[in-house]
PDB file of N, CA and C in Angstrom:
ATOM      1  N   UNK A   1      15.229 -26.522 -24.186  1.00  0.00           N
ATOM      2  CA  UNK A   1      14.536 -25.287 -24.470  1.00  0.00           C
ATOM      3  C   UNK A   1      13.025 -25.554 -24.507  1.00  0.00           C
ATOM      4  N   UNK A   2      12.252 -24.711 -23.898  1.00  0.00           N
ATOM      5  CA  UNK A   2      10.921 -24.846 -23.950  1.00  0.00           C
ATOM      6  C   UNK A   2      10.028 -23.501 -24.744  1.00  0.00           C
ATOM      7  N   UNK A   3       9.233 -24.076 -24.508  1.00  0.00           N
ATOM      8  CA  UNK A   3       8.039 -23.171 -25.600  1.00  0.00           C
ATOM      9  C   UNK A   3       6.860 -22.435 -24.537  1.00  0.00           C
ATOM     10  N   UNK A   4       6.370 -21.048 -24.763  1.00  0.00           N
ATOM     11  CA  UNK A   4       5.091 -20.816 -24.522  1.00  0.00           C
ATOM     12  C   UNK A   4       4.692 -20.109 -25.544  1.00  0.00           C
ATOM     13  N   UNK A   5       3.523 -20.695 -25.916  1.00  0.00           N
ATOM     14  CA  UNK A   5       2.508 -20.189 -27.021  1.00  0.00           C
ATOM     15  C   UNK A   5       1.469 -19.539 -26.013  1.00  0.00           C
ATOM     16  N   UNK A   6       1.271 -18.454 -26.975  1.00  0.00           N
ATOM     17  CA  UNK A   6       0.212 -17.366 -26.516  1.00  0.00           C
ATOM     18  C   UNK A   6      -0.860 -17.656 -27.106  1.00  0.00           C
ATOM     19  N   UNK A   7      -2.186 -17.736 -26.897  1.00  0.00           N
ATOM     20  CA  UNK A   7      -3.367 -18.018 -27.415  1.00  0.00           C
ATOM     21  C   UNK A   7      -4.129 -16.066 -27.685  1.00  0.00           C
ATOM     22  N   UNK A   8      -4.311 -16.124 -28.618  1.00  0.00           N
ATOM     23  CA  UNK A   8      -4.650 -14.265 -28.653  1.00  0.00           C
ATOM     24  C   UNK A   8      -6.122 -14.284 -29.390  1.00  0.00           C
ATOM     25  N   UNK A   9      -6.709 -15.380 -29.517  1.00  0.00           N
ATOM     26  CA  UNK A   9      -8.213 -15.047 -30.139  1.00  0.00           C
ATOM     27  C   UNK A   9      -9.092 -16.703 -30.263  1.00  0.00           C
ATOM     28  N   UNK A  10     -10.198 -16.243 -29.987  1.00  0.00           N
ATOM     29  CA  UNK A  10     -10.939 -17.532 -29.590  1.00  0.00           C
ATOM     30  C   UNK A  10     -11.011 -18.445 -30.321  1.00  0.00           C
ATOM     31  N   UNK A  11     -10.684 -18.198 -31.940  1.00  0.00           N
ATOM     32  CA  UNK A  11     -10.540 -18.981 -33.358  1.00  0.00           C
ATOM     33  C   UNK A  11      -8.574 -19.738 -32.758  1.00  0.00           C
ATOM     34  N   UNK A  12      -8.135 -19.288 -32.310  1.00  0.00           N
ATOM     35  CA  UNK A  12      -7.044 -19.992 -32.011  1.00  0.00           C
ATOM     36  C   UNK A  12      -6.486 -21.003 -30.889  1.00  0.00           C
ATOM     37  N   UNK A  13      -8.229 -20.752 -29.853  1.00  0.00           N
ATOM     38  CA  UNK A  13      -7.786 -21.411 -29.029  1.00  0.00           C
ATOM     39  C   UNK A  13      -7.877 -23.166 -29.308  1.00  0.00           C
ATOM     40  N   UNK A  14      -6.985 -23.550 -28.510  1.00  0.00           N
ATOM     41  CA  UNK A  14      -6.511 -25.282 -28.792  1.00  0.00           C
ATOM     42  C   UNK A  14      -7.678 -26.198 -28.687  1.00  0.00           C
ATOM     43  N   UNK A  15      -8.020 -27.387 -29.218  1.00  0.00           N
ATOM     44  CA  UNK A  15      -8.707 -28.418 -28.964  1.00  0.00           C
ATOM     45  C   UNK A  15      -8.048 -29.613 -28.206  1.00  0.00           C
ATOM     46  N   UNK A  16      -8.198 -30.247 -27.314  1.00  0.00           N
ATOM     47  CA  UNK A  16      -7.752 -30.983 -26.896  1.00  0.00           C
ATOM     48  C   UNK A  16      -6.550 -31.955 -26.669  1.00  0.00           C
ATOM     49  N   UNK A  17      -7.110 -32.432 -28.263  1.00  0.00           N
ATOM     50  CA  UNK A  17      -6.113 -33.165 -29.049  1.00  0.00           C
ATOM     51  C   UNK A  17      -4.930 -32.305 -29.189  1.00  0.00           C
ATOM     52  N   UNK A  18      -5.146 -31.073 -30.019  1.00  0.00           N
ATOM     53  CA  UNK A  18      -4.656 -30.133 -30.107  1.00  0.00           C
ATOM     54  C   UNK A  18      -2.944 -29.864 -28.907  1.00  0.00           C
ATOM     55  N   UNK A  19      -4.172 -29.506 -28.051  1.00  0.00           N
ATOM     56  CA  UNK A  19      -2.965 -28.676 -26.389  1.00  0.00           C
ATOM     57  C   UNK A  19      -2.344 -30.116 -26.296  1.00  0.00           C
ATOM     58  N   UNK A  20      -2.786 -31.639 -26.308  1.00  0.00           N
ATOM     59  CA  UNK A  20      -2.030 -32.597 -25.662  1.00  0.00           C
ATOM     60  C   UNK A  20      -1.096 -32.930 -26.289  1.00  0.00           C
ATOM     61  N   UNK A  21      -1.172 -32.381 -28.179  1.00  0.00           N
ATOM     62  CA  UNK A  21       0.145 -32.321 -28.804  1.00  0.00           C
ATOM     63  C   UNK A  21       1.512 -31.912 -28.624  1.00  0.00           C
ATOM     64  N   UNK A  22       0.554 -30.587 -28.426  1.00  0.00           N
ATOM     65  CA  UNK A  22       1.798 -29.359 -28.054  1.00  0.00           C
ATOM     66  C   UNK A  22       2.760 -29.637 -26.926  1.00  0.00           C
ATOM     67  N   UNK A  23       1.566 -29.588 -25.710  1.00  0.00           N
ATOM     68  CA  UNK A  23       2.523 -30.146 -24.378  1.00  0.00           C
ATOM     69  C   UNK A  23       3.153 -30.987 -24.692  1.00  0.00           C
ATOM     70  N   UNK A  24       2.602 -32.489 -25.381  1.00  0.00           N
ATOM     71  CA  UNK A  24       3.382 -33.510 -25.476  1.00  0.00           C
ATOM     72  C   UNK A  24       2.718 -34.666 -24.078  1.00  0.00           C
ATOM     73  N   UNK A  25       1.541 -34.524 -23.915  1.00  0.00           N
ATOM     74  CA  UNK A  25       1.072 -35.083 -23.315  1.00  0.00           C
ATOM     75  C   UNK A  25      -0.123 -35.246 -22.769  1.00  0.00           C
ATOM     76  N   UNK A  26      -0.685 -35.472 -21.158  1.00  0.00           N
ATOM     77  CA  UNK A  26      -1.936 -35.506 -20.930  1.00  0.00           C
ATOM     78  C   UNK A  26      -1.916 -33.836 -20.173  1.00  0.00           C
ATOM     79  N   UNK A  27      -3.051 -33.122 -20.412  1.00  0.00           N
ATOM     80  CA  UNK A  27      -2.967 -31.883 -19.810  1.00  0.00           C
ATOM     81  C   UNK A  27      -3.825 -31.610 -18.720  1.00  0.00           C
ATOM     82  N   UNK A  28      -3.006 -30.885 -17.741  1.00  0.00           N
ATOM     83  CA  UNK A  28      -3.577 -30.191 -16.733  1.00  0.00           C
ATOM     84  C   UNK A  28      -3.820 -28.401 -16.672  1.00  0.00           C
ATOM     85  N   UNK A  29      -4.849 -27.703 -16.155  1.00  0.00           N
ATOM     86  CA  UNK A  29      -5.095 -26.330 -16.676  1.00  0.00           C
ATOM     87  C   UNK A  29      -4.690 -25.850 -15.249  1.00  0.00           C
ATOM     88  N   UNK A  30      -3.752 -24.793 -15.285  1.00  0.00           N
ATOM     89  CA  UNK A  30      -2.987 -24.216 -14.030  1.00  0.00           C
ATOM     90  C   UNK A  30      -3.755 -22.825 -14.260  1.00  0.00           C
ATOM     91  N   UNK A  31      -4.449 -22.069 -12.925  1.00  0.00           N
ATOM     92  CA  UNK A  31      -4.685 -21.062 -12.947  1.00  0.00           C
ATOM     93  C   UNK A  31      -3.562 -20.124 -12.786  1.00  0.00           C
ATOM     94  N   UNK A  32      -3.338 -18.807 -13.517  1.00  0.00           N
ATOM     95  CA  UNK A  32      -2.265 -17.519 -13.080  1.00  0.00           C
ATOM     96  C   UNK A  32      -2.626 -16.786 -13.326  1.00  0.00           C
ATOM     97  N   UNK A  33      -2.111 -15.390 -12.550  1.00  0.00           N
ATOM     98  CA  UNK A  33      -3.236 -13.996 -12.153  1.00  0.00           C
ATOM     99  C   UNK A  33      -4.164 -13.678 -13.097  1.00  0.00           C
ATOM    100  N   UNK A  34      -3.561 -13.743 -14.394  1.00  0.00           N
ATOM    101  CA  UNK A  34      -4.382 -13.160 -15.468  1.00  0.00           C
ATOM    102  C   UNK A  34      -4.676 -13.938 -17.080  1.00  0.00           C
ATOM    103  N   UNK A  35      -4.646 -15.229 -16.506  1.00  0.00           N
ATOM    104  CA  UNK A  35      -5.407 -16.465 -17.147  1.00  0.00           C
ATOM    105  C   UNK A  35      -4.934 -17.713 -17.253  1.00  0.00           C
ATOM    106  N   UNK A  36      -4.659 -18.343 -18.151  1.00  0.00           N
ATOM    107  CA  UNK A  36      -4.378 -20.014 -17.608  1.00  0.00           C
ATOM    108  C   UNK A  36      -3.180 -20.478 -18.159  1.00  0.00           C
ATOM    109  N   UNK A  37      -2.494 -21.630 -17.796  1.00  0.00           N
ATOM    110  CA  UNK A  37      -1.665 -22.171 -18.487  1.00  0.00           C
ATOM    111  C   UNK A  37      -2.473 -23.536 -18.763  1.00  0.00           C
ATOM    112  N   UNK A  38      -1.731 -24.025 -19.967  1.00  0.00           N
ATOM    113  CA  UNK A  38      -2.025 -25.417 -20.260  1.00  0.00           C
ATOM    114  C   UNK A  38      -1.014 -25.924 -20.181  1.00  0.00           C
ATOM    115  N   UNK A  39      -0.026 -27.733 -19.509  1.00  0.00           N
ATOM    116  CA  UNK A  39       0.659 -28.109 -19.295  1.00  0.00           C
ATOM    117  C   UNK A  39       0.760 -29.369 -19.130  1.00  0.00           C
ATOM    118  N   UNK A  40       1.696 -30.215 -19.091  1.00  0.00           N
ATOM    119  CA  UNK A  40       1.902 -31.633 -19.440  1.00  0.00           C
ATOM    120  C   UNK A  40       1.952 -32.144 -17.810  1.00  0.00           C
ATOM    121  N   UNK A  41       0.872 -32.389 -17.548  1.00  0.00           N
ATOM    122  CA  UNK A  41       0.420 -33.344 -16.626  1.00  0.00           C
ATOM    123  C   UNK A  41       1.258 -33.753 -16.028  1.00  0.00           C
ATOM    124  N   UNK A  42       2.367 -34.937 -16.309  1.00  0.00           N
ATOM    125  CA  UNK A  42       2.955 -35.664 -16.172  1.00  0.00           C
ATOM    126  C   UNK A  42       5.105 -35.242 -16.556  1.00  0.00           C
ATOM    127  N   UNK A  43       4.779 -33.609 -16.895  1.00  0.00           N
ATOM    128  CA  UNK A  43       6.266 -33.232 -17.199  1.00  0.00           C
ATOM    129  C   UNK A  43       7.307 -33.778 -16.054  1.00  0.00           C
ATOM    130  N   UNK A  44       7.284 -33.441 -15.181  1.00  0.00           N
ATOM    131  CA  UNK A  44       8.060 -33.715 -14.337  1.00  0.00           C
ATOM    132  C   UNK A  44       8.625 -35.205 -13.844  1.00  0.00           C
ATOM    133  N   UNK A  45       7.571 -35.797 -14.367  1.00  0.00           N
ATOM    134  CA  UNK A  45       8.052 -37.336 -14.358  1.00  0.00           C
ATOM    135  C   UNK A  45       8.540 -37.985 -15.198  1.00  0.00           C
ATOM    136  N   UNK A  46       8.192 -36.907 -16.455  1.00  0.00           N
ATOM    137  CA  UNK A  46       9.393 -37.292 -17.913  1.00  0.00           C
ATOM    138  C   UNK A  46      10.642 -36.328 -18.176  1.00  0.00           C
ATOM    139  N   UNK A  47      11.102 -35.601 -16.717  1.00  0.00           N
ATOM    140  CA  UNK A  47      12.320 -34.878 -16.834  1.00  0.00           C
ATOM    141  C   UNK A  47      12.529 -33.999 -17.972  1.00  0.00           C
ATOM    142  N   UNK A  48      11.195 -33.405 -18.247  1.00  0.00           N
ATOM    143  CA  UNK A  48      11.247 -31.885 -18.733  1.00  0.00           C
ATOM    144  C   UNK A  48      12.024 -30.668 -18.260  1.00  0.00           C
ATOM    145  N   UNK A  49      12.512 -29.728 -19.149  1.00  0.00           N
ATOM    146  CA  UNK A  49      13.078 -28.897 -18.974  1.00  0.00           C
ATOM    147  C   UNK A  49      12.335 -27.937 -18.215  1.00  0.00           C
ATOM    148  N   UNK A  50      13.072 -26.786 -17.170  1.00  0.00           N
ATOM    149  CA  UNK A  50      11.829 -25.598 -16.865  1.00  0.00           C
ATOM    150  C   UNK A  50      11.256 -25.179 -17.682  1.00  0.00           C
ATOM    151  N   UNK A  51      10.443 -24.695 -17.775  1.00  0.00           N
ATOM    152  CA  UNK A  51      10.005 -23.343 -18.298  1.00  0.00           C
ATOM    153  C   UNK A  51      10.001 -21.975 -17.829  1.00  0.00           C
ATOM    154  N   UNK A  52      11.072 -21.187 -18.217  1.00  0.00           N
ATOM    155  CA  UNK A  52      11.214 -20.660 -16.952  1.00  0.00           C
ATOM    156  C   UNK A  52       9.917 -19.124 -16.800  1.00  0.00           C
ATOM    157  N   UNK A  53       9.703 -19.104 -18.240  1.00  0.00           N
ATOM    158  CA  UNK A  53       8.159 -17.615 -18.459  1.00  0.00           C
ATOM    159  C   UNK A  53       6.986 -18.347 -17.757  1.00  0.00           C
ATOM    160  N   UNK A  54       6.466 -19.771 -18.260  1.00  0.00           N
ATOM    161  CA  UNK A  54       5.409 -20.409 -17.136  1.00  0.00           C
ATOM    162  C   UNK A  54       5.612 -20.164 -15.867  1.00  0.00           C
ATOM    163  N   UNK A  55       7.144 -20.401 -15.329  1.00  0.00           N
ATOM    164  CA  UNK A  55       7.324 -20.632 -13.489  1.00  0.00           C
ATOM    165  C   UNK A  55       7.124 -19.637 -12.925  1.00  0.00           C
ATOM    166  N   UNK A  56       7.839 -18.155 -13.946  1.00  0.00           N
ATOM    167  CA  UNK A  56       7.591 -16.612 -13.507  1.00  0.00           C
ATOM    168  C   UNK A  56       5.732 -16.796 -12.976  1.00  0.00           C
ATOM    169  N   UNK A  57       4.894 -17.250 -14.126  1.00  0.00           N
ATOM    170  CA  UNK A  57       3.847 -16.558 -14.188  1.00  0.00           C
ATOM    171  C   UNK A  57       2.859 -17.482 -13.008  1.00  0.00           C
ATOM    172  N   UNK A  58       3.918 -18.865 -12.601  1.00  0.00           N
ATOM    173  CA  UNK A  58       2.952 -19.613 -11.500  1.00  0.00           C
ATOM    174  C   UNK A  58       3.778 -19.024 -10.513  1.00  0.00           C
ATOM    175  N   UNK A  59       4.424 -17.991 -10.291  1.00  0.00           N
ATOM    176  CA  UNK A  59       5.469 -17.791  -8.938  1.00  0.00           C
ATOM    177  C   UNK A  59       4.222 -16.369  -8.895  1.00  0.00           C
ATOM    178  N   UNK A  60       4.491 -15.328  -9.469  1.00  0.00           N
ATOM    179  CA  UNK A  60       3.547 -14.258  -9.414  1.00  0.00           C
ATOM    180  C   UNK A  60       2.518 -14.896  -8.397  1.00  0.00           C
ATOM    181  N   UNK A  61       1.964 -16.184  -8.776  1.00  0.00           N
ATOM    182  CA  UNK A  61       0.068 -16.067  -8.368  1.00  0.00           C
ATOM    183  C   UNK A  61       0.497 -17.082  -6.918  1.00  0.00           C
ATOM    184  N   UNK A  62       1.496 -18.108  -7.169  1.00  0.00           N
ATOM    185  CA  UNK A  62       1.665 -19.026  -5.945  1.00  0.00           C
ATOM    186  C   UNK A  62       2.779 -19.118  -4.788  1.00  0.00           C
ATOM    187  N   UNK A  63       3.575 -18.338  -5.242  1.00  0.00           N
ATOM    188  CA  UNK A  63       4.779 -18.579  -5.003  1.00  0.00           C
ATOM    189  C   UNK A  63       5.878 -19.092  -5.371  1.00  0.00           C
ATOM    190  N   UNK A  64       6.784 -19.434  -5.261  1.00  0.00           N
ATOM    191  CA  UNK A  64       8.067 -19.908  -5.883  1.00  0.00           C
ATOM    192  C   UNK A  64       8.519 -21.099  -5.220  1.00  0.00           C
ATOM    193  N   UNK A  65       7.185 -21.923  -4.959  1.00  0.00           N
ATOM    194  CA  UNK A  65       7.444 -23.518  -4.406  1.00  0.00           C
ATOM    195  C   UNK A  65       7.503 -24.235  -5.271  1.00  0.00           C
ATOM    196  N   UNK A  66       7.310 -24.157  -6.261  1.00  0.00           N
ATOM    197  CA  UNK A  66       6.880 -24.798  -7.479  1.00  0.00           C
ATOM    198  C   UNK A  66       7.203 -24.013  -8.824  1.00  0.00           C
ATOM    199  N   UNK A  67       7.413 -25.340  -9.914  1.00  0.00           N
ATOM    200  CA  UNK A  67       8.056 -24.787 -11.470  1.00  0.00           C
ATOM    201  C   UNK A  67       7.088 -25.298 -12.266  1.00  0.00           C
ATOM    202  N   UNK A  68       7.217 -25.031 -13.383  1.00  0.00           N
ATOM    203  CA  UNK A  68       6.525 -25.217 -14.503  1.00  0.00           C
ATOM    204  C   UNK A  68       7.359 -25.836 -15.313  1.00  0.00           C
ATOM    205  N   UNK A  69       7.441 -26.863 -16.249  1.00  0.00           N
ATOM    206  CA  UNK A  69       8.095 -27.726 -17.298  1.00  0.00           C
ATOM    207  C   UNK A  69       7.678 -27.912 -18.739  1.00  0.00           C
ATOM    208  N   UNK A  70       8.567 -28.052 -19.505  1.00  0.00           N
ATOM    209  CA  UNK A  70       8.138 -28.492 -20.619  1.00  0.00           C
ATOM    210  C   UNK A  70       7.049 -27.093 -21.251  1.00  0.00           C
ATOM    211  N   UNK A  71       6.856 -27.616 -22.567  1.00  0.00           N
ATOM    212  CA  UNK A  71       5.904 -26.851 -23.068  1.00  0.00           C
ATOM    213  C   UNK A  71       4.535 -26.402 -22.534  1.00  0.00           C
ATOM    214  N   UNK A  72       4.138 -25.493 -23.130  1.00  0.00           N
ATOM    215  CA  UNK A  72       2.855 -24.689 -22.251  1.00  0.00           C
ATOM    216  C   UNK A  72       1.853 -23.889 -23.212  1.00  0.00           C
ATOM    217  N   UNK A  73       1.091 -23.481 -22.975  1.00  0.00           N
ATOM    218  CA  UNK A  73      -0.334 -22.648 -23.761  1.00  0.00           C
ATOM    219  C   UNK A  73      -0.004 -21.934 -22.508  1.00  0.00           C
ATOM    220  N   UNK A  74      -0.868 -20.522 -23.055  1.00  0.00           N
ATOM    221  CA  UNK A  74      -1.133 -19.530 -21.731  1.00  0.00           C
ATOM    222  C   UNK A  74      -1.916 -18.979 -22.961  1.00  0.00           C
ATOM    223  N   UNK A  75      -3.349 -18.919 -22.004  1.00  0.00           N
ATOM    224  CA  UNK A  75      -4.380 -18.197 -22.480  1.00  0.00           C
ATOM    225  C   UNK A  75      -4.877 -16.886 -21.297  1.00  0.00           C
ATOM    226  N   UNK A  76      -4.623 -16.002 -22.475  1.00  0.00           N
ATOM    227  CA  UNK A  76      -5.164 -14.490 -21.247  1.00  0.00           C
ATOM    228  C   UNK A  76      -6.879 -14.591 -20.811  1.00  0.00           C
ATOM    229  N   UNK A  77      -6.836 -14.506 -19.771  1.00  0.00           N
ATOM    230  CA  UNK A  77      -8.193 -14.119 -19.330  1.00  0.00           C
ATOM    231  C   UNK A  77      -9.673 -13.239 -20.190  1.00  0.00           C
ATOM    232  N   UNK A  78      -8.928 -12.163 -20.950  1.00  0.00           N
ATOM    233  CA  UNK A  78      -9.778 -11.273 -22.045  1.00  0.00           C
ATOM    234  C   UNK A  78      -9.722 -12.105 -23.374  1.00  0.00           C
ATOM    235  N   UNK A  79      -9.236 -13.142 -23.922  1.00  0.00           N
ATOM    236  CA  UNK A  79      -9.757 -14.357 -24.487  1.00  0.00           C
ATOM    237  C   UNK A  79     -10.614 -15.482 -24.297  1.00  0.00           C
ATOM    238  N   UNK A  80     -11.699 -15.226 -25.275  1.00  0.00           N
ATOM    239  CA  UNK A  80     -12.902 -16.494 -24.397  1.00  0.00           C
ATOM    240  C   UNK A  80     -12.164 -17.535 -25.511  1.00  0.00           C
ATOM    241  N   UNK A  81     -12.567 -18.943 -24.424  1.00  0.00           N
ATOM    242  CA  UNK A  81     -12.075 -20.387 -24.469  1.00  0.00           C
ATOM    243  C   UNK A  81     -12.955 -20.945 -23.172  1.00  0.00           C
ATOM    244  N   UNK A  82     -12.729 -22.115 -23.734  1.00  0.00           N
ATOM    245  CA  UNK A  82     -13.210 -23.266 -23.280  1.00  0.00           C
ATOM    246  C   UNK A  82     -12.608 -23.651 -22.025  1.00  0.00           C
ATOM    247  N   UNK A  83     -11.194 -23.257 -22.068  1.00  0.00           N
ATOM    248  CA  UNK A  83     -10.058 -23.565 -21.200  1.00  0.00           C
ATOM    249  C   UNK A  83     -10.359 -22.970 -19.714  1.00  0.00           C
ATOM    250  N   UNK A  84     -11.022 -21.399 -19.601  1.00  0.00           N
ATOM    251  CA  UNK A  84     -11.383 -20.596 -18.536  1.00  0.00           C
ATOM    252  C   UNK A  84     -11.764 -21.576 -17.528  1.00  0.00           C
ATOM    253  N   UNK A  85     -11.635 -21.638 -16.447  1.00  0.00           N
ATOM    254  CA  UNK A  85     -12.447 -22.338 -15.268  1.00  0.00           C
ATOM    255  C   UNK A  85     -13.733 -21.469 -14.703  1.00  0.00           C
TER     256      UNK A  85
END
């Protein structure tokens, strides 16, 4: 079973340390239509579970070549963070 945490205000968004907890690892920031995911770098090589609300939200923006694993952040776009690209 996996997790997505919603980030809903700029006092909540993650610190580093923070997101690499959560994921459970080193993080990479995935863009999707309407703001970001945060994600474990390296899930797939530690045989993480899907995620299957992340994969929806990287299928929407990329297609459905690709999944999402393991735990996740998703920060909306109308939330300022650090995280934004």
């Amino acid at each position: 079973m996996t997790t997505l945490k919603e980030i809903q205000s700029k006092e909540d968004s993650p610190s580093l340390s923070d997101a690499q907890k959560f994921v459970g690892g080193w993080v990479e920031v995935v863009q999707v239509n309407d703001g970001v995911l945060i994600i474990d770098e390296e899930g797939k090589l530690k045989d993480k579970p899907v995620n299957e609300v992340a994969s929806k939200m990287y299928a929407d923006k990329y297609g459905d070549a690709d999944i999402i694993v393991g735990d996740a952040i998703y920060i909306p776009n109308g939330v300022v963070s650090d995280w934004h690209r």
